[in-house]
PDB file of N, CA and C in Angstrom:
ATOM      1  N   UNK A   1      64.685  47.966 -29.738  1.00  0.00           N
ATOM      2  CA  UNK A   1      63.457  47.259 -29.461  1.00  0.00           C
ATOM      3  C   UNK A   1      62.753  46.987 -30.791  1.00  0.00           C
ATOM      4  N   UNK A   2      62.161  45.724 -31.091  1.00  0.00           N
ATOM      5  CA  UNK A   2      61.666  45.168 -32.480  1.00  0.00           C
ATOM      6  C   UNK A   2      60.411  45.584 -32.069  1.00  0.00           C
ATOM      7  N   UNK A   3      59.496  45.854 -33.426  1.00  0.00           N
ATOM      8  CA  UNK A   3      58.129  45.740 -33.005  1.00  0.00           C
ATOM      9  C   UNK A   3      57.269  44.189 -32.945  1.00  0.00           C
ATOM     10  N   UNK A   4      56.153  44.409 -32.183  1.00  0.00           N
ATOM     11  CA  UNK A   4      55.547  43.061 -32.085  1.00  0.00           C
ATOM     12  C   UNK A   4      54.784  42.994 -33.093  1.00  0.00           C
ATOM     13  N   UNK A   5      55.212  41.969 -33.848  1.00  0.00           N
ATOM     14  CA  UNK A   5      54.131  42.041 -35.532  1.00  0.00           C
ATOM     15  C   UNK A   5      52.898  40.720 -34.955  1.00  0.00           C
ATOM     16  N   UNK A   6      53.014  40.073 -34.186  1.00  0.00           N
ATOM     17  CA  UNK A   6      52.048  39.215 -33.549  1.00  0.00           C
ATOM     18  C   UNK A   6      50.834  39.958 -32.883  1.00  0.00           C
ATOM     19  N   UNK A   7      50.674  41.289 -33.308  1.00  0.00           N
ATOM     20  CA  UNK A   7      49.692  41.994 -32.546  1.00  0.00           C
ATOM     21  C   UNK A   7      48.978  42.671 -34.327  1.00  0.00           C
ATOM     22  N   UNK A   8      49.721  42.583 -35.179  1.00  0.00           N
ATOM     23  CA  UNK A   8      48.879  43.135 -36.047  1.00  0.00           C
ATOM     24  C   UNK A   8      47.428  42.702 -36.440  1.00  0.00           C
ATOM     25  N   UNK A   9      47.601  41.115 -36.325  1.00  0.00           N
ATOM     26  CA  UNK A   9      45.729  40.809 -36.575  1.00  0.00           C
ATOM     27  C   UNK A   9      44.978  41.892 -35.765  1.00  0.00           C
ATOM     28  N   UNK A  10      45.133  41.827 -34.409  1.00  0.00           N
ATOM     29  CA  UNK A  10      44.485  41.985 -33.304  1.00  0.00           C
ATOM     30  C   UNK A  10      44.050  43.958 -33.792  1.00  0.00           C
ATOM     31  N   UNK A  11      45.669  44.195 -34.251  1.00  0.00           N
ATOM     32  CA  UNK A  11      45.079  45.748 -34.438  1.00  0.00           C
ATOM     33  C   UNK A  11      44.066  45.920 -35.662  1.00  0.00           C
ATOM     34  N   UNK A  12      44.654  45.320 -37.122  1.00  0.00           N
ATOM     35  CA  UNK A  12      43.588  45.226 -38.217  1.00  0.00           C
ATOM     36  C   UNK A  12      42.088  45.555 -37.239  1.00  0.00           C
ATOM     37  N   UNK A  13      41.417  44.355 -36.200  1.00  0.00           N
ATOM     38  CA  UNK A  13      40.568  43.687 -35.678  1.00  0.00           C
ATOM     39  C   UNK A  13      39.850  45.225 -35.154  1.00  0.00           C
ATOM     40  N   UNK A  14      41.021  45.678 -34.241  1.00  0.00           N
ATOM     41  CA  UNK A  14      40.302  46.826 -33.639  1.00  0.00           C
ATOM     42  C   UNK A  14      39.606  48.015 -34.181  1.00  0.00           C
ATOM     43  N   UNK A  15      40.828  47.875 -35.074  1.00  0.00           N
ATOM     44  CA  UNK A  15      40.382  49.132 -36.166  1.00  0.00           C
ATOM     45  C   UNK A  15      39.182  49.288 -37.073  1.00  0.00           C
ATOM     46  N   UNK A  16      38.626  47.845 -37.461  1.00  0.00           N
ATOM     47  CA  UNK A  16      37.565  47.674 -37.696  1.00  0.00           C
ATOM     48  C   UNK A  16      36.575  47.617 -36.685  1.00  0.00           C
ATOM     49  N   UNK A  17      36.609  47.491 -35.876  1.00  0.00           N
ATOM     50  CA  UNK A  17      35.649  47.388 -35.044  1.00  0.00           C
ATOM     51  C   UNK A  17      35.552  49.257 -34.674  1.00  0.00           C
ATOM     52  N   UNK A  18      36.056  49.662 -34.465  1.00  0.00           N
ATOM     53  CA  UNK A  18      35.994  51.251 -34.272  1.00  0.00           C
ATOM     54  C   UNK A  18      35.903  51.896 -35.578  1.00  0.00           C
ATOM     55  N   UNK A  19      36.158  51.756 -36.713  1.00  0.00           N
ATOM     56  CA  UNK A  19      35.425  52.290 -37.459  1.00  0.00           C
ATOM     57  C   UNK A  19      34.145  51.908 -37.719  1.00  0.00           C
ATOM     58  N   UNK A  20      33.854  50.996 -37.348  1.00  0.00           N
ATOM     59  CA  UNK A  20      31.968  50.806 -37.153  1.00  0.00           C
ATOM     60  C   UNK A  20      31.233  51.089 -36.385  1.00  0.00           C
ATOM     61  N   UNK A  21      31.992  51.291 -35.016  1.00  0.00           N
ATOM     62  CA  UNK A  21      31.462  51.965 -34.043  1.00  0.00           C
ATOM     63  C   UNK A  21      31.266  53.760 -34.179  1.00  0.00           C
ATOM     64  N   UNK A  22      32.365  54.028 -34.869  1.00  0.00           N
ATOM     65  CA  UNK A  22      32.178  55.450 -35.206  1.00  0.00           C
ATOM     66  C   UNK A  22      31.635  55.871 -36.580  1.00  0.00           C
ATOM     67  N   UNK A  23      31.394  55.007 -37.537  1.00  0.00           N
ATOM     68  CA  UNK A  23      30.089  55.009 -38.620  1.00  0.00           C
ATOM     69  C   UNK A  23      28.860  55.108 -38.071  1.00  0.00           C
ATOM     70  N   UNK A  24      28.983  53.893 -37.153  1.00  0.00           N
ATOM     71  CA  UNK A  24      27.428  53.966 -36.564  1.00  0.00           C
ATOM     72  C   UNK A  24      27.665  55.456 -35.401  1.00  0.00           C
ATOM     73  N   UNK A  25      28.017  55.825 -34.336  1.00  0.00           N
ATOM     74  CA  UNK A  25      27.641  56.865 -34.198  1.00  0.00           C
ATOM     75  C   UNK A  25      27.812  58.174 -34.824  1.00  0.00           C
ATOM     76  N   UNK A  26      28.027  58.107 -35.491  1.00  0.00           N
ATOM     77  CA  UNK A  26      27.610  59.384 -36.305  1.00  0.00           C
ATOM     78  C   UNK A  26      26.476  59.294 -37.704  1.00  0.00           C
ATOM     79  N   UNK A  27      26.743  58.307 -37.962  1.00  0.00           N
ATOM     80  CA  UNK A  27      25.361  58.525 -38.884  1.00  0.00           C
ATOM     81  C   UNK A  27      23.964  57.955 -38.616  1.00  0.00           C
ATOM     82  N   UNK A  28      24.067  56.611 -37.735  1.00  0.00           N
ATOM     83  CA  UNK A  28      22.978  56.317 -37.158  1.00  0.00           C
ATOM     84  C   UNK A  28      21.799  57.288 -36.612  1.00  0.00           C
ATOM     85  N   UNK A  29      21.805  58.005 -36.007  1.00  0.00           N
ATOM     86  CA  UNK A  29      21.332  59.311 -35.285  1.00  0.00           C
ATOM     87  C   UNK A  29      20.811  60.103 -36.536  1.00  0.00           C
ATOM     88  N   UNK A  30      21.485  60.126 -37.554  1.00  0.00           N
ATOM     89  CA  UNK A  30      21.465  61.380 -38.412  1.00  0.00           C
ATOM     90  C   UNK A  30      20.112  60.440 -39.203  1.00  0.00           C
ATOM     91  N   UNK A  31      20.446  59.413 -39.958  1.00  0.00           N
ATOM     92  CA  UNK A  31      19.705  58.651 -40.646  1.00  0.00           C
ATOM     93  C   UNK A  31      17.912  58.674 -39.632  1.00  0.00           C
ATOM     94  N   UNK A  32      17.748  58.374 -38.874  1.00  0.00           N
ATOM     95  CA  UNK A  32      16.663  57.787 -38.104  1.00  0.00           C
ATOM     96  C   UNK A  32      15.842  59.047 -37.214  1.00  0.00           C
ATOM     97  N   UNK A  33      16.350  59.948 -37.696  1.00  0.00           N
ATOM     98  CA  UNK A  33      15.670  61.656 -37.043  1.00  0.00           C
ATOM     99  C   UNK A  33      15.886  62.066 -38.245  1.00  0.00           C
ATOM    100  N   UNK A  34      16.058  61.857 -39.588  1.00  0.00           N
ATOM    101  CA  UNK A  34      15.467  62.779 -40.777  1.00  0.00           C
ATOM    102  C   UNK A  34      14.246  62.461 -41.258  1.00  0.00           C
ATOM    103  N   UNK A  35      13.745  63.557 -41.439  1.00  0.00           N
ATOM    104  CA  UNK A  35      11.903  63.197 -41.819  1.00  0.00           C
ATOM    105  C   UNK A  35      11.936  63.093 -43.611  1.00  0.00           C
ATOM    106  N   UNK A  36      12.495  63.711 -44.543  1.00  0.00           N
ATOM    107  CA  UNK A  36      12.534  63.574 -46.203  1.00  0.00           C
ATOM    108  C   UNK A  36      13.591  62.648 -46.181  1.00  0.00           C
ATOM    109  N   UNK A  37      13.774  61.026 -46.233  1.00  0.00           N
ATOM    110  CA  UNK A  37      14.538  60.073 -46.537  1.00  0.00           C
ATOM    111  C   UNK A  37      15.398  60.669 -47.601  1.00  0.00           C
ATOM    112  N   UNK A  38      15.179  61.427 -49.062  1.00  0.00           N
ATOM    113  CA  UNK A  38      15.916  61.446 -49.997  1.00  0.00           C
ATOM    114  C   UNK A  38      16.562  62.723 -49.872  1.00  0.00           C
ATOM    115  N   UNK A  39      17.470  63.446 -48.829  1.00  0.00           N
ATOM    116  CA  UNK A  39      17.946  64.693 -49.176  1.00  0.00           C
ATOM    117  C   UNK A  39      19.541  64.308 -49.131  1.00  0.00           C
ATOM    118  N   UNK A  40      20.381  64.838 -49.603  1.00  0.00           N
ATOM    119  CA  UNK A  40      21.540  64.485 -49.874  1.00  0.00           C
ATOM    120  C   UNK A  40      22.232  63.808 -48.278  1.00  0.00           C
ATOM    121  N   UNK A  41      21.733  64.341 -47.160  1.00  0.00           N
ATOM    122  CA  UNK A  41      22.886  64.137 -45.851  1.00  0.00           C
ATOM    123  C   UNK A  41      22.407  62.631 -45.552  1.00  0.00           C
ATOM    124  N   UNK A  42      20.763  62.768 -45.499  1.00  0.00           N
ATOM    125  CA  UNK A  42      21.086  61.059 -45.372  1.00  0.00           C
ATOM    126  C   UNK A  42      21.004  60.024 -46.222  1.00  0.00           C
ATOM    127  N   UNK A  43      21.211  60.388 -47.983  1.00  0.00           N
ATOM    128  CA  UNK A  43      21.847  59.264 -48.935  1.00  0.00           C
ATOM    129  C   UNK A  43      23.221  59.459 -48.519  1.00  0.00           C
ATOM    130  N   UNK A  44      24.307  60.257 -47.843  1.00  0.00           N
ATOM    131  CA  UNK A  44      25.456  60.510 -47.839  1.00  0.00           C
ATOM    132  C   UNK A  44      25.687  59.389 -46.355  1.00  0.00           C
ATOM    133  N   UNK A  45      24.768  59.564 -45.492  1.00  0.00           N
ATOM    134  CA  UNK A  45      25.150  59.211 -43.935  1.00  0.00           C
ATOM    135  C   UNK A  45      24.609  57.167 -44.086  1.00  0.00           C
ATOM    136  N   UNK A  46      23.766  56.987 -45.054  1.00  0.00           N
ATOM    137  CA  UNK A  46      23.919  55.747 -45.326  1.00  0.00           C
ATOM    138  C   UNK A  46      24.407  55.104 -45.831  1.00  0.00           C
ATOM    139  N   UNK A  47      25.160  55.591 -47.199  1.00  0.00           N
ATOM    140  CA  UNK A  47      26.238  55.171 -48.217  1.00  0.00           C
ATOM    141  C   UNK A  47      27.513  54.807 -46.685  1.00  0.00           C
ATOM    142  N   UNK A  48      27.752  55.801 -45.910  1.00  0.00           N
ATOM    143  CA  UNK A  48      29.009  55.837 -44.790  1.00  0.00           C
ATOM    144  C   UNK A  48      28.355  54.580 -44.225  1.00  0.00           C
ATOM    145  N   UNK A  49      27.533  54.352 -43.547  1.00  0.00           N
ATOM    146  CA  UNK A  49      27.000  53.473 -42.646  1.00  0.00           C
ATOM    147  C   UNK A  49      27.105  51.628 -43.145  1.00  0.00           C
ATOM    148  N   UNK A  50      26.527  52.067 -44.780  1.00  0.00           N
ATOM    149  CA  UNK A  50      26.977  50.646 -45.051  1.00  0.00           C
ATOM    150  C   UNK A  50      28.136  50.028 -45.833  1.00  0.00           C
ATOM    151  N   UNK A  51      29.398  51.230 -46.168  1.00  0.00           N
ATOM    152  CA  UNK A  51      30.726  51.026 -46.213  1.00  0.00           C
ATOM    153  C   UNK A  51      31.346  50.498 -45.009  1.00  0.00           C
ATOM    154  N   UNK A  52      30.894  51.199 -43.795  1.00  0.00           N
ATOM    155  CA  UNK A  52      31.493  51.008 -42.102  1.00  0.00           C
ATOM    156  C   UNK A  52      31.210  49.602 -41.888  1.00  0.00           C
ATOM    157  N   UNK A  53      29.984  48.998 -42.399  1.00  0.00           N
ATOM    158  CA  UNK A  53      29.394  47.874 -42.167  1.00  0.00           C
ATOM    159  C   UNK A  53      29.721  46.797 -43.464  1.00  0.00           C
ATOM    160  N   UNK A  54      30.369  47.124 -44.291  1.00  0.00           N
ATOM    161  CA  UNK A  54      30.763  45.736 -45.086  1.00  0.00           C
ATOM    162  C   UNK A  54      32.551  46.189 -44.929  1.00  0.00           C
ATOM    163  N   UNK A  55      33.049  47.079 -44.498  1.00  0.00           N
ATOM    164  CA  UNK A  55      34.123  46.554 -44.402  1.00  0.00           C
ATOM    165  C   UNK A  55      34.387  45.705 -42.965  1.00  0.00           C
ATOM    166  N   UNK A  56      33.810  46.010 -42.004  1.00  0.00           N
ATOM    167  CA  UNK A  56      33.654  44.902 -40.926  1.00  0.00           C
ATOM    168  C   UNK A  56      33.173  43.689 -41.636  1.00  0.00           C
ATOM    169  N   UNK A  57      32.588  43.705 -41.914  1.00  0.00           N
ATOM    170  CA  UNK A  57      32.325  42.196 -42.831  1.00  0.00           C
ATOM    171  C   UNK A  57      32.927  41.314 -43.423  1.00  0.00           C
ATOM    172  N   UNK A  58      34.143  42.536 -44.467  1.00  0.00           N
ATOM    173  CA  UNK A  58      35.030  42.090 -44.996  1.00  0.00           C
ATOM    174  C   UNK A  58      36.607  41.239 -44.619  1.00  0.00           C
ATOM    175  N   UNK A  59      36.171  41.682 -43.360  1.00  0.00           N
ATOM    176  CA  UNK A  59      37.436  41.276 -42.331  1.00  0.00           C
ATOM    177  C   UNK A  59      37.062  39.303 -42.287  1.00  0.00           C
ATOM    178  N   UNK A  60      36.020  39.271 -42.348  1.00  0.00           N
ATOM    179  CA  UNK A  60      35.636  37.236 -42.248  1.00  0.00           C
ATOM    180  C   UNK A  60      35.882  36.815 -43.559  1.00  0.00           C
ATOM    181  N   UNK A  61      36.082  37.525 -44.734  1.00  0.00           N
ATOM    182  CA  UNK A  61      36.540  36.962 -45.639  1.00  0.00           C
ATOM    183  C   UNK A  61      37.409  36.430 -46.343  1.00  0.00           C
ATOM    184  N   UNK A  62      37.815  35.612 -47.493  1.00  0.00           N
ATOM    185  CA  UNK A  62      39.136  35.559 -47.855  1.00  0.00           C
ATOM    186  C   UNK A  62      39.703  36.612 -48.818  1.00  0.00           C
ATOM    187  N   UNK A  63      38.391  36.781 -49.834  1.00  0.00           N
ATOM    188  CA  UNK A  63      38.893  37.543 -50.679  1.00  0.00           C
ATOM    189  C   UNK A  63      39.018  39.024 -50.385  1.00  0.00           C
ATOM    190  N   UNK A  64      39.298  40.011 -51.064  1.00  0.00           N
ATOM    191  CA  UNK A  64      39.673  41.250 -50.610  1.00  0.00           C
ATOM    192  C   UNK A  64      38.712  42.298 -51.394  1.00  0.00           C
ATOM    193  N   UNK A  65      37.254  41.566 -52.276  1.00  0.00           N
ATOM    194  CA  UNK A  65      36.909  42.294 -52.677  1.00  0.00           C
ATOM    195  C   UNK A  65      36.248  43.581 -51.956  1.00  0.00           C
ATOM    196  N   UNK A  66      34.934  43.040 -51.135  1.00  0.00           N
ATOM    197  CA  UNK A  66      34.200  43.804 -50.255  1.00  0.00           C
ATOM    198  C   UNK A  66      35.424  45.194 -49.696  1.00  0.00           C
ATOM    199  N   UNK A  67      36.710  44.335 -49.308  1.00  0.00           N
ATOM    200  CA  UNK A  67      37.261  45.382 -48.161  1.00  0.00           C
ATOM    201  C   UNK A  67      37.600  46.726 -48.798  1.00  0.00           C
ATOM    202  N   UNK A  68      38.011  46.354 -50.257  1.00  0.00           N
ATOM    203  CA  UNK A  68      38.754  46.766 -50.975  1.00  0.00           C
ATOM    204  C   UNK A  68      37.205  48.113 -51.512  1.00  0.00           C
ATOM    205  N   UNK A  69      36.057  47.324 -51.764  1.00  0.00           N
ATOM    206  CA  UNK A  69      35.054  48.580 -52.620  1.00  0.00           C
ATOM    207  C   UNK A  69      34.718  49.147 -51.271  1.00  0.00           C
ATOM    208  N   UNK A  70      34.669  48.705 -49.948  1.00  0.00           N
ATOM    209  CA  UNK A  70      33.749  49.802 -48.826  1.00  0.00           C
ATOM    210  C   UNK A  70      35.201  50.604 -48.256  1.00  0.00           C
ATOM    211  N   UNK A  71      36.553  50.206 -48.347  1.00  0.00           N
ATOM    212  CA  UNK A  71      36.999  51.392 -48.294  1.00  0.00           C
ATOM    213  C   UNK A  71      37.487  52.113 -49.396  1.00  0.00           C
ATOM    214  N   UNK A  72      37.228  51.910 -50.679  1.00  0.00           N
ATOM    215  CA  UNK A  72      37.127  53.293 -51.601  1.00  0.00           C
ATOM    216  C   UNK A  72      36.065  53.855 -51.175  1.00  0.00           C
ATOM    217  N   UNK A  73      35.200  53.568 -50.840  1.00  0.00           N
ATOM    218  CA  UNK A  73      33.967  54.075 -50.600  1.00  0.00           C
ATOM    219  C   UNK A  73      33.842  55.082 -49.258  1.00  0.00           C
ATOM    220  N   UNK A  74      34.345  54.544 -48.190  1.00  0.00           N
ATOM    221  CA  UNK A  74      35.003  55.179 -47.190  1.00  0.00           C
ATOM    222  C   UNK A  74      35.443  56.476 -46.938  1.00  0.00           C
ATOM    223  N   UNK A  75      36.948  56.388 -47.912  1.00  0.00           N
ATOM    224  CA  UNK A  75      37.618  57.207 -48.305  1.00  0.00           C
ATOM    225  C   UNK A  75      37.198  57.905 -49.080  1.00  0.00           C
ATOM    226  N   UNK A  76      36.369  58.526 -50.156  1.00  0.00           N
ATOM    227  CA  UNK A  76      35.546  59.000 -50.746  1.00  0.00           C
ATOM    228  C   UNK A  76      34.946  60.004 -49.915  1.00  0.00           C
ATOM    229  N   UNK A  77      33.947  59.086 -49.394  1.00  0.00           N
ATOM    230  CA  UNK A  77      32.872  59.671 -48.271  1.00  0.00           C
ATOM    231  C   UNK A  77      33.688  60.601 -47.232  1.00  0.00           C
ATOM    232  N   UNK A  78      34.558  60.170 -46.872  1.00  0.00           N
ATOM    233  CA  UNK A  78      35.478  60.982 -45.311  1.00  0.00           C
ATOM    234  C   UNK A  78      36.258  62.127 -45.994  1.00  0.00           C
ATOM    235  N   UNK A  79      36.582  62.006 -47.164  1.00  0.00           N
ATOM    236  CA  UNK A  79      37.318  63.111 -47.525  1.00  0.00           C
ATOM    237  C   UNK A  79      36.461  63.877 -48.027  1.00  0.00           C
ATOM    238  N   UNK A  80      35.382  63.929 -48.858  1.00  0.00           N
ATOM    239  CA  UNK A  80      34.154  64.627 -49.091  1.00  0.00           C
ATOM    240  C   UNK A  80      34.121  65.358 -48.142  1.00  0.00           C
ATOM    241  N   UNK A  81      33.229  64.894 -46.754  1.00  0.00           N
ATOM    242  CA  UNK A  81      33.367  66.053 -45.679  1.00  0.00           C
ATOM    243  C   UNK A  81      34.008  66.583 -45.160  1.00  0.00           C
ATOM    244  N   UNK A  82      35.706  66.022 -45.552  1.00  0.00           N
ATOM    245  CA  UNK A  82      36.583  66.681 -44.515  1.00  0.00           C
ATOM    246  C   UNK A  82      36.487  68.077 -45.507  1.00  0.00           C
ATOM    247  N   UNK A  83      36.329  68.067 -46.425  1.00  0.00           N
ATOM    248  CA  UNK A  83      36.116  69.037 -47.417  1.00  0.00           C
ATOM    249  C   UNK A  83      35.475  70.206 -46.949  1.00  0.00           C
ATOM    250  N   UNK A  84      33.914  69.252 -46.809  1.00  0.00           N
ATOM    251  CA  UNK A  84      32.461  69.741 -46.746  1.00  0.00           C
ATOM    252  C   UNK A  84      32.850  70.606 -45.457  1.00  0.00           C
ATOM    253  N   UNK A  85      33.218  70.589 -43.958  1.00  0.00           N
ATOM    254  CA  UNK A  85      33.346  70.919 -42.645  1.00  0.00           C
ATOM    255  C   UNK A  85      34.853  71.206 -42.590  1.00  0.00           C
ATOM    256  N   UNK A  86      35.394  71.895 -43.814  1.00  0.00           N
ATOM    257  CA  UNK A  86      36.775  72.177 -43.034  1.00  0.00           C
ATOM    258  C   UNK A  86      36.593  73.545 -42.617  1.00  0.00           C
ATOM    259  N   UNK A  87      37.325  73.768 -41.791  1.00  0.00           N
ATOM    260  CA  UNK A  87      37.727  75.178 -41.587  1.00  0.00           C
ATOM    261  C   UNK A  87      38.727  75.418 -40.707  1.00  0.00           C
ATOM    262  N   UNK A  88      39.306  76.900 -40.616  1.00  0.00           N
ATOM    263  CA  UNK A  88      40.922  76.670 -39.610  1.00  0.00           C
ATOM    264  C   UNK A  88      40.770  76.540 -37.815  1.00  0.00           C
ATOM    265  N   UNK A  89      39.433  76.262 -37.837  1.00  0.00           N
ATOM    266  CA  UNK A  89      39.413  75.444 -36.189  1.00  0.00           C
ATOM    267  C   UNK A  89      39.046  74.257 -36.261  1.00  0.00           C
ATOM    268  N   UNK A  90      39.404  73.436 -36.080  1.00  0.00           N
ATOM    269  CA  UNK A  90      39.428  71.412 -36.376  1.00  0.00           C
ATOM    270  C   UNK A  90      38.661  71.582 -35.104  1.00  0.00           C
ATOM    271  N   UNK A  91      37.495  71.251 -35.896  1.00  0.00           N
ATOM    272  CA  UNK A  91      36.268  70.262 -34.691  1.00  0.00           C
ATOM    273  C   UNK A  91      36.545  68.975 -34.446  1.00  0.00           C
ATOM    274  N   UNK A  92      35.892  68.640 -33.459  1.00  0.00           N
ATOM    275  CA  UNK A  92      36.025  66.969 -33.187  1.00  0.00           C
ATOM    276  C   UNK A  92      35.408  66.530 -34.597  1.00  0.00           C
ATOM    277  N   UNK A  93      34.445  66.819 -35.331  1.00  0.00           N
ATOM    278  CA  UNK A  93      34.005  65.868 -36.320  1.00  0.00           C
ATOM    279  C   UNK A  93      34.941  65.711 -37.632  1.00  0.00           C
ATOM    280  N   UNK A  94      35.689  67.027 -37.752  1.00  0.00           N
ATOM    281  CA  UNK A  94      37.204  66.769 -38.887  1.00  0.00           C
ATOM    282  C   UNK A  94      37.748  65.915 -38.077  1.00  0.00           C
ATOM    283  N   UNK A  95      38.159  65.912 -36.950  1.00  0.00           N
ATOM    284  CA  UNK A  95      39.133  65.072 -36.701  1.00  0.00           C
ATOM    285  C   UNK A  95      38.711  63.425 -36.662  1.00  0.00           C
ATOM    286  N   UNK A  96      37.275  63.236 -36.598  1.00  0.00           N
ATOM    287  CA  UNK A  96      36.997  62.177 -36.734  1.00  0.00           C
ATOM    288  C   UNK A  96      36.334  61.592 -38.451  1.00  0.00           C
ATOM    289  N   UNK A  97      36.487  62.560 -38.924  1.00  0.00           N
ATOM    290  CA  UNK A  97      36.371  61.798 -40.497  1.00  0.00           C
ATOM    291  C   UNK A  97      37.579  62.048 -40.956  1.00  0.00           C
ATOM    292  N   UNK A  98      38.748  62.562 -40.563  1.00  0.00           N
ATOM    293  CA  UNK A  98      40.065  62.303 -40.641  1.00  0.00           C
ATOM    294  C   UNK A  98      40.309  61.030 -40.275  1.00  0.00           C
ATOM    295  N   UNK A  99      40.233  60.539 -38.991  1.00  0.00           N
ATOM    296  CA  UNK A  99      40.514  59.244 -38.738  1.00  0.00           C
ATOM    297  C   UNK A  99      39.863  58.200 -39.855  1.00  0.00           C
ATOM    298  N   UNK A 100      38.482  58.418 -39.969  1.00  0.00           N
ATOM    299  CA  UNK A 100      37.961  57.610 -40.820  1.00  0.00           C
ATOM    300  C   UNK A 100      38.238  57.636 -42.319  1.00  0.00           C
ATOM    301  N   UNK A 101      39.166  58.285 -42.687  1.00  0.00           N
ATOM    302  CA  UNK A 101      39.842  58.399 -43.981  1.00  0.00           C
ATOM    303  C   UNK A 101      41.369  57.644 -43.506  1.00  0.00           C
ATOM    304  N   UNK A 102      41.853  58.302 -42.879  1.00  0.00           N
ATOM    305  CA  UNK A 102      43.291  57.445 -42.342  1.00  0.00           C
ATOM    306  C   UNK A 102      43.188  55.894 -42.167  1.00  0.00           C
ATOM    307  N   UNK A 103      41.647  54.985 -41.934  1.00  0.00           N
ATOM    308  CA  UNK A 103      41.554  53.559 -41.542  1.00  0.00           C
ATOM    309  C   UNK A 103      40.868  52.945 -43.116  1.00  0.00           C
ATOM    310  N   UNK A 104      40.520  53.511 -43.823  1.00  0.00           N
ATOM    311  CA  UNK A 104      40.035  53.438 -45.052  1.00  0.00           C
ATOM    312  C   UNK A 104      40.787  53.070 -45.683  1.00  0.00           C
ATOM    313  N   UNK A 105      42.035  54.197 -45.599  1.00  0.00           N
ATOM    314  CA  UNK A 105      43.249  54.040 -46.954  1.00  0.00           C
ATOM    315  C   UNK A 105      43.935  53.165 -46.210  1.00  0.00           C
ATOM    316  N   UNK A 106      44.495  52.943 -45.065  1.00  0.00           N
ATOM    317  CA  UNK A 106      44.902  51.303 -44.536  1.00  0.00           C
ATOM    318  C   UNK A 106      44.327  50.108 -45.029  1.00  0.00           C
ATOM    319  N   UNK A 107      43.114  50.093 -45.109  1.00  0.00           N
ATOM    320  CA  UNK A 107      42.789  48.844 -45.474  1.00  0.00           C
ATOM    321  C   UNK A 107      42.979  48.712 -46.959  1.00  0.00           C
ATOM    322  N   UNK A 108      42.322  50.199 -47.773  1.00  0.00           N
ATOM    323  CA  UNK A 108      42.467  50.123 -49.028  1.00  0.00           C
ATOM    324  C   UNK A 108      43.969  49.691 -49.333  1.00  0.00           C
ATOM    325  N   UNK A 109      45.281  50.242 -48.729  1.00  0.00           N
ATOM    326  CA  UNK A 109      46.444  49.970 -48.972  1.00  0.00           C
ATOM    327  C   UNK A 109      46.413  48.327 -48.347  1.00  0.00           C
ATOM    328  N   UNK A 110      46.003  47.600 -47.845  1.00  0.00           N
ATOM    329  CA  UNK A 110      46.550  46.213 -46.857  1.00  0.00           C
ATOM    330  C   UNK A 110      45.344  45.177 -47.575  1.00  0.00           C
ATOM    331  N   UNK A 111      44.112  45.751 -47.642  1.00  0.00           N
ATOM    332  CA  UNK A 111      43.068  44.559 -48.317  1.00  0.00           C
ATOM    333  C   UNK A 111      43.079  43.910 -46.750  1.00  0.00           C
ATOM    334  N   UNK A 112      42.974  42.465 -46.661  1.00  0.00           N
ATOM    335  CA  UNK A 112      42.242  41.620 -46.130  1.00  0.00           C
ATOM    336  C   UNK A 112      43.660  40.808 -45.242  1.00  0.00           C
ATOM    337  N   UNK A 113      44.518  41.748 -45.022  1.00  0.00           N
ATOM    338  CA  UNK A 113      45.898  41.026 -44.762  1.00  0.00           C
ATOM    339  C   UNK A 113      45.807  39.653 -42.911  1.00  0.00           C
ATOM    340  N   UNK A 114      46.384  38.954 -43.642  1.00  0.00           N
ATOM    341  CA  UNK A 114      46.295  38.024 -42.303  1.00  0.00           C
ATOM    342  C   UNK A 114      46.961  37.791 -41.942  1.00  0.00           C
TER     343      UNK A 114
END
């Protein structure tokens, strides 16, 4: 059985779209219920928020710059905490800034592929 490569836009598509959906819920919340704007979690949870949000962006473009700086940026950020929150029981939130490191370095590896 061949794979269907006529589905890759569509996945690129999704994948962006769920990593913005899961930028925004997790840092949205965090950002907008902190009362001192400048403490490290939410310069950290907005830097994530508007990587999540220009690499969706980056997907309407031609060039590959944007895709290319919000997922270094991404990847950065997701591995930071996988850092920050590891420990030898994997919470849902490692496993979800795992994912969000795993869709990062895809794009970082693919850019803007069409």
């Amino acid at each position: 059985m061949k794979p269907v490569k006529s589905f890759t836009p569509l996945a690129l598509w999704v994948l962006r779209i769920m990593i913005l959906l899961l930028v925004y819920s997790i840092s949205f919340p965090i950002i907008f219920n902190m009362k001192p704007a400048f403490e490290i979690a939410f310069i950290f949870h907005l830097l994530f928020l508007i990587a999540g949000i220009l690499l969706f962006i980056g997907g309407f473009l031609k060039k590959h710059t944007i895709t290319l700086i919000s997922s270094i940026a991404l990847t950065t950020l997701s591995f930071y905490k996988i850092l920050d929150i590891f420990t030898l029981n994997f919470s849902y939130l490692w496993l979800l800034y795992g994912f969000s490191f795993a869709t990062a370095l895809l794009f970082l590896s693919i850019g803007n592929k069409k």
